[in-house]
N, C-alpha and C. Protein backbone atom coordinates (compact mmCIF):
# COMPACT_ATOMS: atom_id res chain seq x y z
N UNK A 1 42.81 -44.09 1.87
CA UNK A 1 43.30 -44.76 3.06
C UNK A 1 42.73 -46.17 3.12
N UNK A 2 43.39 -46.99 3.53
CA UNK A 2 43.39 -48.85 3.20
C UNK A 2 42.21 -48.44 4.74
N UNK A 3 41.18 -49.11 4.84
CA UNK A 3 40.68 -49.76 5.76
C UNK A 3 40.98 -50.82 6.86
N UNK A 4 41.01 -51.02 7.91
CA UNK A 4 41.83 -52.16 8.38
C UNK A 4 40.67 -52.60 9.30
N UNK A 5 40.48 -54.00 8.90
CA UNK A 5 39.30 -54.93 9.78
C UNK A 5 39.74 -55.78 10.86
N UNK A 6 39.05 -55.84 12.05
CA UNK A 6 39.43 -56.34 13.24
C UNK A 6 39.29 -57.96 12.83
N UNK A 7 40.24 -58.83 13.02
CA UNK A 7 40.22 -59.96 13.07
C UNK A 7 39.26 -60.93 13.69
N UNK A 8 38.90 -60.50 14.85
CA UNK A 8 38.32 -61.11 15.60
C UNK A 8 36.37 -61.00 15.05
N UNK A 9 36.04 -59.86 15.09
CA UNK A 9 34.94 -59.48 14.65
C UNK A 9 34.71 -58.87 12.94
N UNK A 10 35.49 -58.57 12.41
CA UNK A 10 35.38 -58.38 10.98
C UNK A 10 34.79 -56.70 10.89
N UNK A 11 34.62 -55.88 11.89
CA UNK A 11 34.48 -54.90 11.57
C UNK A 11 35.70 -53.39 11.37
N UNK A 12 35.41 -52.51 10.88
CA UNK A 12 36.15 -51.47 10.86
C UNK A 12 37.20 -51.29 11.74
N UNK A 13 37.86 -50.86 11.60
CA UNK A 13 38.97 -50.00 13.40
C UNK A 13 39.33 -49.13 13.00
N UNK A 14 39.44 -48.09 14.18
CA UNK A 14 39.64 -46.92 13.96
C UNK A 14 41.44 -46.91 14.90
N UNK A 15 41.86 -45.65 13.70
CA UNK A 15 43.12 -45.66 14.46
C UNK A 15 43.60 -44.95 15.78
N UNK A 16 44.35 -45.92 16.18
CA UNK A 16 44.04 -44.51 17.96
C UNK A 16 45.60 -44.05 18.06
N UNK A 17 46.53 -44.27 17.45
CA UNK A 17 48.07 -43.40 17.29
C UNK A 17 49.31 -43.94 16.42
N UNK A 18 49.90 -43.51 16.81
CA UNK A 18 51.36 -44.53 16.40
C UNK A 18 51.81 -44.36 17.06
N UNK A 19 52.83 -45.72 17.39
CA UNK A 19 53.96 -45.67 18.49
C UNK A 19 55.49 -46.39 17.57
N UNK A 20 56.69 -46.00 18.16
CA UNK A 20 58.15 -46.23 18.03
C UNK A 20 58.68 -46.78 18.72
N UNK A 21 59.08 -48.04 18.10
CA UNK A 21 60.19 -49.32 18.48
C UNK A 21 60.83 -49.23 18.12
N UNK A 22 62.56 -48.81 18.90
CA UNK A 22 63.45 -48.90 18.02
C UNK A 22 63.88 -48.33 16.96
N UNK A 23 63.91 -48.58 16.00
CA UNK A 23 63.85 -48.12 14.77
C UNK A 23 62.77 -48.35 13.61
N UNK A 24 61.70 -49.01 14.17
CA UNK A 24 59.97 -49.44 13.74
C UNK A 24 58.88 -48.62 14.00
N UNK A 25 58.27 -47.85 13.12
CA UNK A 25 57.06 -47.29 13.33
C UNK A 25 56.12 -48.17 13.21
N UNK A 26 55.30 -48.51 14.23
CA UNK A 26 53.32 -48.75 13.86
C UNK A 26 52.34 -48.07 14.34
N UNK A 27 51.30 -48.36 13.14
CA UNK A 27 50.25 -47.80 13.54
C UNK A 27 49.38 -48.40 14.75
N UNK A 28 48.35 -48.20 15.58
CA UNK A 28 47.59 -48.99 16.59
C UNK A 28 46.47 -48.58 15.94
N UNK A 29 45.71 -49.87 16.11
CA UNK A 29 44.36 -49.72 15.50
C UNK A 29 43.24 -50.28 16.61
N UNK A 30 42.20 -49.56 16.95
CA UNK A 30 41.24 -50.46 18.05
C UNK A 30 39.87 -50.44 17.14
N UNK A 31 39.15 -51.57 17.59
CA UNK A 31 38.40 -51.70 17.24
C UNK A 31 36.90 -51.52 18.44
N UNK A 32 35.89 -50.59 17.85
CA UNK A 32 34.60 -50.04 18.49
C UNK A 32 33.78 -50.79 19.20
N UNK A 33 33.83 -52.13 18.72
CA UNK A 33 32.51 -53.30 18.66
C UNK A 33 33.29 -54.20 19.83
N UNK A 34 34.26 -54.53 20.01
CA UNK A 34 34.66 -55.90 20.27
C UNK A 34 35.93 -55.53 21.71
N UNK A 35 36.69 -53.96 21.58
CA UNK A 35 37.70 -53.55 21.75
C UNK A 35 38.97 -54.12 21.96
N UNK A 36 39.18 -54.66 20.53
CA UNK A 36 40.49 -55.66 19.89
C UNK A 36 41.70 -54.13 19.58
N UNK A 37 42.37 -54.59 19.89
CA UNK A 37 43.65 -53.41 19.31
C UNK A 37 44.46 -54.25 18.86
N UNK A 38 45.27 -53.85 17.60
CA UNK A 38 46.03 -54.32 17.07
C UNK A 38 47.40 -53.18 15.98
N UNK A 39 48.28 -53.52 16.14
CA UNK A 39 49.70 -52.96 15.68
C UNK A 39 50.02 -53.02 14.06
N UNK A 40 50.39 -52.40 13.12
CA UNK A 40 50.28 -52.54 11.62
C UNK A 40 51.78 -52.03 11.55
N UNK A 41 52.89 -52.30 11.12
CA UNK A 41 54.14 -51.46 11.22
C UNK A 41 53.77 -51.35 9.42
N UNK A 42 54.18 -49.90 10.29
CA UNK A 42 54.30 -48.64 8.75
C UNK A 42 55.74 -48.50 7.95
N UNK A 43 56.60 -48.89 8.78
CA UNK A 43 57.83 -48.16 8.30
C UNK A 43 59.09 -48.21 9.23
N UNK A 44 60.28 -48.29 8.85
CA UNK A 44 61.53 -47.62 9.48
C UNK A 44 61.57 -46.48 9.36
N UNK A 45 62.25 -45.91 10.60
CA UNK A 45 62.45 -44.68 11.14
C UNK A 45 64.13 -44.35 10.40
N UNK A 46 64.25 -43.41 9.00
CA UNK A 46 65.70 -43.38 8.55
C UNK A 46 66.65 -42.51 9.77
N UNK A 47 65.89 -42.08 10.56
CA UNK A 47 66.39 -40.97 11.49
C UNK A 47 67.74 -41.82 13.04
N UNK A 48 67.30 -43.07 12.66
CA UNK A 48 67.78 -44.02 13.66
C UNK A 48 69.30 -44.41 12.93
N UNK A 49 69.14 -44.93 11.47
CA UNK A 49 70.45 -44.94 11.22
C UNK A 49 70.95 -44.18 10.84
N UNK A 50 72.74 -44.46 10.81
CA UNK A 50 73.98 -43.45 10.24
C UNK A 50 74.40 -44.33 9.28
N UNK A 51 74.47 -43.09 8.08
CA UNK A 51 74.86 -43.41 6.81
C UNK A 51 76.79 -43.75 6.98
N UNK A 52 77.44 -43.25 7.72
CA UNK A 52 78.93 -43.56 8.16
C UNK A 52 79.16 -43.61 9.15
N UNK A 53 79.77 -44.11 10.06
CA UNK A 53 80.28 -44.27 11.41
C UNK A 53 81.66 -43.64 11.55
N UNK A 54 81.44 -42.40 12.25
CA UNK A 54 82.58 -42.07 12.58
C UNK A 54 83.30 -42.08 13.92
């Protein structure tokens, strides 16, 4: 698992969920030291589109 460092302070963050935009997954990441949160998008959701329109 990739590590992800808080910008602000340069330390660790731990992940606190994922949330869904749309058709956008991200991860939320907060950080312990500083309590910076920040958003990482993981992925499209294939479940959102249709392969044909009927």
């Amino acid at each position: 698992m990739n590590e992800v460092k808080c910008k602000k302070c340069d330390k660790n963050m731990s992940k606190k969920g994922i949330m869904q935009s749309g058709n956008s997954k991200y991860e939320i990441y907060h950080c312990e030291y500083c309590g910076n949160e920040e958003m990482k998008a993981i992925g499209i959701n294939p479940k959102y589109h249709r392969d044909e329109l009927k």
